[in-house]
Every structure is written in C-alpha cells, then in structure tokens.
Protein backbone atom coordinates (compact mmCIF):
# COMPACT_ATOMS: atom_id res chain seq x y z
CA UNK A 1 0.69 -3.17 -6.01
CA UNK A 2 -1.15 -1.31 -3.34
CA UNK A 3 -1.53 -2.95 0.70
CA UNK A 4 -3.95 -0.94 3.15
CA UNK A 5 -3.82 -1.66 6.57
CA UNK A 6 -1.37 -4.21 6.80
CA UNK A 7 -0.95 -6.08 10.24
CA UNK A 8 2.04 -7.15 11.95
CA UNK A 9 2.30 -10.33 10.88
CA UNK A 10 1.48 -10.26 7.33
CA UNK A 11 4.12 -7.13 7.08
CA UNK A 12 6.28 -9.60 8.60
CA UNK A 13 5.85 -12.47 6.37
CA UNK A 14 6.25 -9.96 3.17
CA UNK A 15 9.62 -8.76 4.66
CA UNK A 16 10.63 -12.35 4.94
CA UNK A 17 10.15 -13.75 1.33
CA UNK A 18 11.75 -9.69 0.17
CA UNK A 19 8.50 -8.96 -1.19
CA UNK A 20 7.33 -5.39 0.77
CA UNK A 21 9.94 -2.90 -1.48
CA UNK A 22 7.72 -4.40 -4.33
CA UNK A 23 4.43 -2.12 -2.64
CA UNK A 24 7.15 0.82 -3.03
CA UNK A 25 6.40 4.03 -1.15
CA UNK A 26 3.29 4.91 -3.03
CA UNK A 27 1.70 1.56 -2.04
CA UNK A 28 2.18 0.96 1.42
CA UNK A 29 -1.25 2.60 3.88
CA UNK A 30 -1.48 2.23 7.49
CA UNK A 31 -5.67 2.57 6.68
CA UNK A 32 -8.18 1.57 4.09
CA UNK A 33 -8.58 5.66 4.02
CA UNK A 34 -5.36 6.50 3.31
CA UNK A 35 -5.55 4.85 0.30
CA UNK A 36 -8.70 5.69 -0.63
CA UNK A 37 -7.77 9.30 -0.57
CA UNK A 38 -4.48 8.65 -2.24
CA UNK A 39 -5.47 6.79 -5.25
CA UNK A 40 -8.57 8.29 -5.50
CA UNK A 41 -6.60 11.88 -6.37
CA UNK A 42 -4.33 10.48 -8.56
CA UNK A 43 -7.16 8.59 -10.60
CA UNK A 44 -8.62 12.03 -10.92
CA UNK A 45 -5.86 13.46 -12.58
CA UNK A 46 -5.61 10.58 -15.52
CA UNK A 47 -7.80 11.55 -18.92
C-alpha cells in the first residue's frame, strides 16, 4: 500500500481502525513528490 499526502484527519481515522502500520515505512509520503521520486527509483531498478 502506498498513501501520499495524507491529511490530518484521514491519518487519524487509519490510526483508529489500526490500519496505518499496514502503509509500513516505505509507504507513508508527506507529498505526491515524495512518492513519485521514491517509487519511481525503485521501479527503475526491477528487470
């Protein structure tokens, strides 16, 4: 699962029903670019 730019609420309401350590570190952005950048690079390095 990824989630870019998450606002405070929805955060929130994933924390409530103990569904945001499901993102794990590697899916969790702050921005849209962030993960653009991020999954982008590791896309590049699969055959």
């Amino acid at each position: 699962f990824v989630l870019a730019n998450p606002v405070g609420e929805v955060t929130e309401k994933l924390q409530r029903a103990d569904l945001l350590q499901s993102f794990g570190v590697d899916g969790l952005f702050l921005t849209v670019g962030e993960a653009v950048v991020s999954l982008s690079s590791t896309w590049k390095g699969q055959p």
